[in-house]
PDB file of N, CA and C in Angstrom:
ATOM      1  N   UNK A   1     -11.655 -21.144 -21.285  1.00  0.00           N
ATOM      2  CA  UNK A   1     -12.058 -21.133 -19.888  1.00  0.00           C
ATOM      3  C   UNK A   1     -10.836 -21.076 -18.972  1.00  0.00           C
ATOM      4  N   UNK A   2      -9.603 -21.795 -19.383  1.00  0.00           N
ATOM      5  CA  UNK A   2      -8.764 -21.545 -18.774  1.00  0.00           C
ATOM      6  C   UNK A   2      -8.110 -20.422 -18.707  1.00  0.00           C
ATOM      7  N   UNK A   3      -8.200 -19.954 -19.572  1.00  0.00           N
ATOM      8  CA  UNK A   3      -7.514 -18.535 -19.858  1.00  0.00           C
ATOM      9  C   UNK A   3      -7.795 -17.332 -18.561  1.00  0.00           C
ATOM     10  N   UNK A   4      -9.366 -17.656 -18.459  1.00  0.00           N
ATOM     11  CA  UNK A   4     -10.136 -16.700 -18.079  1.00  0.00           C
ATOM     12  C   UNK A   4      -9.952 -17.149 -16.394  1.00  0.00           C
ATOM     13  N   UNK A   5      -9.578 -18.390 -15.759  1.00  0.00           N
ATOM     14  CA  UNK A   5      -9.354 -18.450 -14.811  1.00  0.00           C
ATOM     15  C   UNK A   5      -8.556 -18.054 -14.469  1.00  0.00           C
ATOM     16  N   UNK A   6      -7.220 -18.337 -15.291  1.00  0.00           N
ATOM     17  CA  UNK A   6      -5.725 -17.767 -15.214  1.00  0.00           C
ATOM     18  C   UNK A   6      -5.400 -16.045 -14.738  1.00  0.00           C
ATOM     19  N   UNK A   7      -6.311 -15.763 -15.533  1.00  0.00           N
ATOM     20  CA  UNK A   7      -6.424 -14.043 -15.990  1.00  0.00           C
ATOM     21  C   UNK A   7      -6.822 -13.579 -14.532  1.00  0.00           C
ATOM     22  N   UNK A   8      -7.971 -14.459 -13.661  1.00  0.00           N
ATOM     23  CA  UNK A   8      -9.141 -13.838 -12.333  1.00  0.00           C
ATOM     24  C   UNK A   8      -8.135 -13.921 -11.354  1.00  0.00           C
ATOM     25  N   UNK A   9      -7.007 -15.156 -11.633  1.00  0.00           N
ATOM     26  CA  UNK A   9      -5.959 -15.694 -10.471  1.00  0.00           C
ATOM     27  C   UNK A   9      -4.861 -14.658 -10.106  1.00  0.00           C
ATOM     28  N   UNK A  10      -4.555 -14.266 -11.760  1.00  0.00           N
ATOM     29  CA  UNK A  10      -2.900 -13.612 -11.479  1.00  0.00           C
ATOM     30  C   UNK A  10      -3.432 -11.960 -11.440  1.00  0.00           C
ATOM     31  N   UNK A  11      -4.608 -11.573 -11.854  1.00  0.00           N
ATOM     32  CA  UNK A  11      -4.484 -10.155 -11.812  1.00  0.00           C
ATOM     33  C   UNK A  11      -4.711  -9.546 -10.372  1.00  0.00           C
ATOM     34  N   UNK A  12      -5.159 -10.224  -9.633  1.00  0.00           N
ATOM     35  CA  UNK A  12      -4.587  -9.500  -8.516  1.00  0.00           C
ATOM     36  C   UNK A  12      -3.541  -9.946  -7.998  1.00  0.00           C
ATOM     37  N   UNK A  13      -2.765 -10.857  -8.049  1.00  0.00           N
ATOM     38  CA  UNK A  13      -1.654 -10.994  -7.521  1.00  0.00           C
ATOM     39  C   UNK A  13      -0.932 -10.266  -7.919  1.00  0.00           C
ATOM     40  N   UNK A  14      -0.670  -9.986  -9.288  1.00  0.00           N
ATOM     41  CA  UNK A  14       0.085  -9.276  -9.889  1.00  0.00           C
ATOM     42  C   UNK A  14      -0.266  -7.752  -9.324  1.00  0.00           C
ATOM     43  N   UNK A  15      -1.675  -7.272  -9.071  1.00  0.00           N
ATOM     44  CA  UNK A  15      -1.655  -6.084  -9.100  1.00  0.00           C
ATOM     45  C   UNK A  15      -0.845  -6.398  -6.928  1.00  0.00           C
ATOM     46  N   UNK A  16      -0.959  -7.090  -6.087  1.00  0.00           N
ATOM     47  CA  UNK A  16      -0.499  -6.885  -4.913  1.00  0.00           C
ATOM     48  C   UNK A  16       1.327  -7.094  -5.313  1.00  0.00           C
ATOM     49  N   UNK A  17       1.806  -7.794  -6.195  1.00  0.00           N
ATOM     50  CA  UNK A  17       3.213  -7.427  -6.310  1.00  0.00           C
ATOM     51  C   UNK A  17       3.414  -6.198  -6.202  1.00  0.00           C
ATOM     52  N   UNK A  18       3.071  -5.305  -7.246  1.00  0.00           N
ATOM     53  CA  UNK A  18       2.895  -3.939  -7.994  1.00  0.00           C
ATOM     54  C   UNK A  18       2.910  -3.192  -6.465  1.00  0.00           C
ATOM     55  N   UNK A  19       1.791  -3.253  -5.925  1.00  0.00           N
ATOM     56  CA  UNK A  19       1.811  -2.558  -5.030  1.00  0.00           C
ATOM     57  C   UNK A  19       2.769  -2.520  -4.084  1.00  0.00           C
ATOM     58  N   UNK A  20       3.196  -3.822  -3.713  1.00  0.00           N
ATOM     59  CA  UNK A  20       4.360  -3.990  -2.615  1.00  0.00           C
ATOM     60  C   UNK A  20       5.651  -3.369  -3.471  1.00  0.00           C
ATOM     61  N   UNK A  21       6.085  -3.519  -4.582  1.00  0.00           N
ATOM     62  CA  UNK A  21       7.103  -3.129  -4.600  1.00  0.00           C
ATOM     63  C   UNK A  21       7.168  -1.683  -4.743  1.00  0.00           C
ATOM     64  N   UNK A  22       5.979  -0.848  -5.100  1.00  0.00           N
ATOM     65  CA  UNK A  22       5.758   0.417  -5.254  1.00  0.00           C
ATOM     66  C   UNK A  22       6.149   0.872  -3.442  1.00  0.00           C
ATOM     67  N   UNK A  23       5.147   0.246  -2.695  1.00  0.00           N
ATOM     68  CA  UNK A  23       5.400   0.526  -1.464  1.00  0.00           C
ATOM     69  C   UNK A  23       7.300   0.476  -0.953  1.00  0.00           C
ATOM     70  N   UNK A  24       7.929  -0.488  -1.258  1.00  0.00           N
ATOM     71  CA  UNK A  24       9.401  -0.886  -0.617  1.00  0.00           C
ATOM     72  C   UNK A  24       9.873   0.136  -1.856  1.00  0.00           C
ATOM     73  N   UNK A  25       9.580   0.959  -2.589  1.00  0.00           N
ATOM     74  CA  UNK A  25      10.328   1.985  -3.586  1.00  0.00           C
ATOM     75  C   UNK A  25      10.025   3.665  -2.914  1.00  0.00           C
ATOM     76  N   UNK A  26       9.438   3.129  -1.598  1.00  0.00           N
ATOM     77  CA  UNK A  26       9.013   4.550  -1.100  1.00  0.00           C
ATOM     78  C   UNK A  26       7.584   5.419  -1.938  1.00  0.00           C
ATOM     79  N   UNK A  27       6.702   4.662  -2.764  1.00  0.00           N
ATOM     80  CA  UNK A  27       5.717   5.216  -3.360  1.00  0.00           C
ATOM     81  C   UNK A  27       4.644   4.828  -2.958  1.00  0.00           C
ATOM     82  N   UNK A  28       4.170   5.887  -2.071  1.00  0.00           N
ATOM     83  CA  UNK A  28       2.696   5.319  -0.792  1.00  0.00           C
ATOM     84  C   UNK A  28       1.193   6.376  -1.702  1.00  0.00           C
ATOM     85  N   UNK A  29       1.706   6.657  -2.714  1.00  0.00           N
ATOM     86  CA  UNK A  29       0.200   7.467  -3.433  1.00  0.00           C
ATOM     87  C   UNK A  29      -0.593   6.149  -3.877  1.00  0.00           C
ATOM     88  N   UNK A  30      -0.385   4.884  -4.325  1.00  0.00           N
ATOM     89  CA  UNK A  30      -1.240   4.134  -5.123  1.00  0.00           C
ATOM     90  C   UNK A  30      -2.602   4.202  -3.937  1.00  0.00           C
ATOM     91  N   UNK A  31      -3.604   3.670  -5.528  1.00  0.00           N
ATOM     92  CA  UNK A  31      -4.694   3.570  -5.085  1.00  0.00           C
ATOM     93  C   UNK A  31      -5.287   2.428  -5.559  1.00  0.00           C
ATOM     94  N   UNK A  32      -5.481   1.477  -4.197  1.00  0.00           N
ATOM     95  CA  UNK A  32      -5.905   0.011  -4.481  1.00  0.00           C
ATOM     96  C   UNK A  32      -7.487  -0.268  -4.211  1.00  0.00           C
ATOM     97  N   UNK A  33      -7.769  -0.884  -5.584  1.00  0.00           N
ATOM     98  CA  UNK A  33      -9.026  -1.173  -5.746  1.00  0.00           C
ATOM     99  C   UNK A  33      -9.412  -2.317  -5.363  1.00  0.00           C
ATOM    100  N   UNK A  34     -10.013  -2.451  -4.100  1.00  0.00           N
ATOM    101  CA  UNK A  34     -10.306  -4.322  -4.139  1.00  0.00           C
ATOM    102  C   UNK A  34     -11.774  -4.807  -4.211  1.00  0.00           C
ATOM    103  N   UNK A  35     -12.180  -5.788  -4.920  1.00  0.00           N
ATOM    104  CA  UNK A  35     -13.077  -6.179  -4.940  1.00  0.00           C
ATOM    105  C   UNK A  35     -13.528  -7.781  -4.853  1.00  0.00           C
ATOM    106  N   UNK A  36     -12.774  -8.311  -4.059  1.00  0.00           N
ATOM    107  CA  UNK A  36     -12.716  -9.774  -3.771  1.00  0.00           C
ATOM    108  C   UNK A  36     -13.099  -9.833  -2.293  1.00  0.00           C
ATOM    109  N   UNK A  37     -13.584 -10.757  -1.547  1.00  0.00           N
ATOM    110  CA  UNK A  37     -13.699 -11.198  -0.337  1.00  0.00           C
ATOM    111  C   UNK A  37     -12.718 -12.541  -0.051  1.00  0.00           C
ATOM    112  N   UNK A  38     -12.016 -12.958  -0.938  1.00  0.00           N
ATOM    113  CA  UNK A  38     -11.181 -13.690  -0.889  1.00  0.00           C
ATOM    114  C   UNK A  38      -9.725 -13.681   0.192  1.00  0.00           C
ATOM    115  N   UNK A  39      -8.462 -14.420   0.117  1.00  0.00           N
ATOM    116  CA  UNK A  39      -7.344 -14.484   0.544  1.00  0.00           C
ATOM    117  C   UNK A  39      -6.483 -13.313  -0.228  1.00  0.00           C
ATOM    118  N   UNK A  40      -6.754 -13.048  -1.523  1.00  0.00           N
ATOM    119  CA  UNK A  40      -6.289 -12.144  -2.051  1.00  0.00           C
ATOM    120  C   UNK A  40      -7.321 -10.850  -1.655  1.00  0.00           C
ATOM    121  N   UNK A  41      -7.836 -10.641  -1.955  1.00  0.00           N
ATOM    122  CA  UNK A  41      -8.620  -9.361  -1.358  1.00  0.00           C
ATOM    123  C   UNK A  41      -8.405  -9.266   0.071  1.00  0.00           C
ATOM    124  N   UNK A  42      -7.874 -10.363   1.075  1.00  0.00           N
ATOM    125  CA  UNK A  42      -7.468  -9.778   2.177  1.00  0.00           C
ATOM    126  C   UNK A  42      -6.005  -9.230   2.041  1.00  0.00           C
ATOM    127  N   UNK A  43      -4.813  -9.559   1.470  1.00  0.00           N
ATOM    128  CA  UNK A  43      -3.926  -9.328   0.619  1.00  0.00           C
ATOM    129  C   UNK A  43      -4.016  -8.045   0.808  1.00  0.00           C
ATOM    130  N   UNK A  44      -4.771  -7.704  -0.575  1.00  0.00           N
ATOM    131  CA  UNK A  44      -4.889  -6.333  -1.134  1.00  0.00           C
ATOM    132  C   UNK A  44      -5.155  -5.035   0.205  1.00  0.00           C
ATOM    133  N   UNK A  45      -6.122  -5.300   0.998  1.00  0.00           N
ATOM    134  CA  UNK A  45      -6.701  -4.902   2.399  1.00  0.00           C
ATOM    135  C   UNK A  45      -5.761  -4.336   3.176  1.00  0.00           C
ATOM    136  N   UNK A  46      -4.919  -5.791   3.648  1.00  0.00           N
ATOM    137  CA  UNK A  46      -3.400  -5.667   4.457  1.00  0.00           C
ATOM    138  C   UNK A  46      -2.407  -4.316   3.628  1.00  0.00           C
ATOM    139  N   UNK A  47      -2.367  -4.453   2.439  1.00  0.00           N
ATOM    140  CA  UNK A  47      -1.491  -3.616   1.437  1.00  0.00           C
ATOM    141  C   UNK A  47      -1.900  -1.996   1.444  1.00  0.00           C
ATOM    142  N   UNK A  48      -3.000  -1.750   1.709  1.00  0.00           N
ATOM    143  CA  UNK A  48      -3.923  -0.689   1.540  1.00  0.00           C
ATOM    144  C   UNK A  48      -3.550  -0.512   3.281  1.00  0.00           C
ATOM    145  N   UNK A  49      -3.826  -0.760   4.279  1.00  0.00           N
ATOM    146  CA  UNK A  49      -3.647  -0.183   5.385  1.00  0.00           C
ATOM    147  C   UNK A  49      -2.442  -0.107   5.813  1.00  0.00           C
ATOM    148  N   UNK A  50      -1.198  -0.807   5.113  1.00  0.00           N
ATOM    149  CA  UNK A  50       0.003  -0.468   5.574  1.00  0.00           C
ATOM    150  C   UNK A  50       0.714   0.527   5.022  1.00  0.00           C
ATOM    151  N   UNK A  51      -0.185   0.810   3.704  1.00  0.00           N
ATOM    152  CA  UNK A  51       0.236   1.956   3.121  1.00  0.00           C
ATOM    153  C   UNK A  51      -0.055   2.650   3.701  1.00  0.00           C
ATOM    154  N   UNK A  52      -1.322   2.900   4.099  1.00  0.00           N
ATOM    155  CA  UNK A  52      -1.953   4.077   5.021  1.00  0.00           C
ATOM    156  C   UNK A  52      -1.518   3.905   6.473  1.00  0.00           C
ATOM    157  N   UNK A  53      -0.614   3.623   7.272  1.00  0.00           N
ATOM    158  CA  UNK A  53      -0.111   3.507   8.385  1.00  0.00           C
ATOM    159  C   UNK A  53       1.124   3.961   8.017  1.00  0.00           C
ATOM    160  N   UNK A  54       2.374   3.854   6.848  1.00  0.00           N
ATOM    161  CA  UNK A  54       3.161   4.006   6.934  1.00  0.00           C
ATOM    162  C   UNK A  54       3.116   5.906   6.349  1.00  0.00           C
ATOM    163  N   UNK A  55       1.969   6.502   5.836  1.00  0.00           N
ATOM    164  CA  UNK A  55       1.947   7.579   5.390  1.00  0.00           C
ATOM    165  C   UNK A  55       1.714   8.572   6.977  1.00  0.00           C
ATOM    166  N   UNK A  56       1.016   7.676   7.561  1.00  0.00           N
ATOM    167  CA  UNK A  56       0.345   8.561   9.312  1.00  0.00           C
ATOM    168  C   UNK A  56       1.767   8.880   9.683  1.00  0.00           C
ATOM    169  N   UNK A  57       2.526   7.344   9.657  1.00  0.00           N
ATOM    170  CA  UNK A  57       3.897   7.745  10.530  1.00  0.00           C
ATOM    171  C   UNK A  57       4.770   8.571   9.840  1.00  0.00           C
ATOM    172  N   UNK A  58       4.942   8.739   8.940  1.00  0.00           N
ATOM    173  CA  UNK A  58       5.668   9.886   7.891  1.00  0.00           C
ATOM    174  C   UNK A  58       5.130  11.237   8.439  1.00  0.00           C
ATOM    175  N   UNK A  59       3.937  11.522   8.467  1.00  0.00           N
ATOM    176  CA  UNK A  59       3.467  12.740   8.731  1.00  0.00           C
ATOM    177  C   UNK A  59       3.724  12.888  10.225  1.00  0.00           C
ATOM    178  N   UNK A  60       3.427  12.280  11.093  1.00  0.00           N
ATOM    179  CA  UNK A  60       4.064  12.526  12.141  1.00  0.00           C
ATOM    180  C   UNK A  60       5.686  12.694  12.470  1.00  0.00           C
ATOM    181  N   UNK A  61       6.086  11.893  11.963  1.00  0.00           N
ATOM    182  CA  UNK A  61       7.863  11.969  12.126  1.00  0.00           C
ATOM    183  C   UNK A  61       8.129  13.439  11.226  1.00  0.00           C
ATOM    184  N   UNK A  62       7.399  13.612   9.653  1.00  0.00           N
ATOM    185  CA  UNK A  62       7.783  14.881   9.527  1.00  0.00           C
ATOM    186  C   UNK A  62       7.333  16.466  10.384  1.00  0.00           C
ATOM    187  N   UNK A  63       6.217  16.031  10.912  1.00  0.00           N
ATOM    188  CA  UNK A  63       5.764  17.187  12.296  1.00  0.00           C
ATOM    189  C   UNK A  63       6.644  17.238  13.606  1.00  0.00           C
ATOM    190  N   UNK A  64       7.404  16.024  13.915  1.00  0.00           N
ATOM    191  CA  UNK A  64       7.658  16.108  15.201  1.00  0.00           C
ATOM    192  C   UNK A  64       9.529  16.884  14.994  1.00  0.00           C
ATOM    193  N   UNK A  65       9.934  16.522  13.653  1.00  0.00           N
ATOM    194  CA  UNK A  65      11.344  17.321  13.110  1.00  0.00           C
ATOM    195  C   UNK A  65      10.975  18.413  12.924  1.00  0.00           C
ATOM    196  N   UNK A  66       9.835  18.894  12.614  1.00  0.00           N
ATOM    197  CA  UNK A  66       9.410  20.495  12.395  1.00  0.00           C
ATOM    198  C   UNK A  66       9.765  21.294  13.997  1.00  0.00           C
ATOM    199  N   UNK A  67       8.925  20.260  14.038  1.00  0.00           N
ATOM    200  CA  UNK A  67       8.793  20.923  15.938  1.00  0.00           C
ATOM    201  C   UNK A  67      10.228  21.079  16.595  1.00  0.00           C
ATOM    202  N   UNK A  68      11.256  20.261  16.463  1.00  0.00           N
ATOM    203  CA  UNK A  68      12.238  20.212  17.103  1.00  0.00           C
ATOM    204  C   UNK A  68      13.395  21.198  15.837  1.00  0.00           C
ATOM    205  N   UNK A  69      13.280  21.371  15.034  1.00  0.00           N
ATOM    206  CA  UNK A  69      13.726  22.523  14.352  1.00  0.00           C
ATOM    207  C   UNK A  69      13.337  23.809  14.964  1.00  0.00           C
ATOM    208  N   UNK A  70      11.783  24.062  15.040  1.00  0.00           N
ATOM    209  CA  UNK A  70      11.595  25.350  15.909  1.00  0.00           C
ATOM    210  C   UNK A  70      12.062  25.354  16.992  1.00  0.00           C
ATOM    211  N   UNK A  71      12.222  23.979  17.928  1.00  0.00           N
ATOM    212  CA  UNK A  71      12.982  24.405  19.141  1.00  0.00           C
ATOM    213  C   UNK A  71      14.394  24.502  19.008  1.00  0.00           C
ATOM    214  N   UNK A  72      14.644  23.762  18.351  1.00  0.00           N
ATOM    215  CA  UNK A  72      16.183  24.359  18.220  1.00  0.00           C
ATOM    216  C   UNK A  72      16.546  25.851  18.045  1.00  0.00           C
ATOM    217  N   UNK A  73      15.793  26.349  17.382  1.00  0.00           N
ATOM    218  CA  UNK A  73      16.355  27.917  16.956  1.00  0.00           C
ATOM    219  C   UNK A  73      15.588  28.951  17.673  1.00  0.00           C
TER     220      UNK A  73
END
């Protein structure tokens, strides 16, 4: 029984490490599965929209250097 608590506790923590450090390695493709209503499933939530906020601003910063390349030339 303990095992099995142990196992419900750390696997998402472990999987929100994973993700954060994937994220601070510059790797914004993961795809996070959450299925908790918990503190950790808000966790996971927070992790999932900052990924997806930091991909918006990428695409914009890489559109707005496009743009200013065409004006340059």
């Amino acid at each position: 029984m303990a095992l099995l608590i142990q196992r419900w506790l750390t696997r998402p923590i472990t999987l929100a490490s994973y993700v954060a450090t994937e994220i601070s390695n510059g790797n914004l493709d993961n795809h996070i599965v959450i299925n908790s209503q918990d503190e950790i499933g808000n966790l996971l939530r927070a992790l999932d929209r900052m990924q997806a906020n930091i991909c918006i601003a990428n695409e914009k910063l890489t559109q707005q250097m496009l743009e200013q390349k065409i004006q340059a030339e």
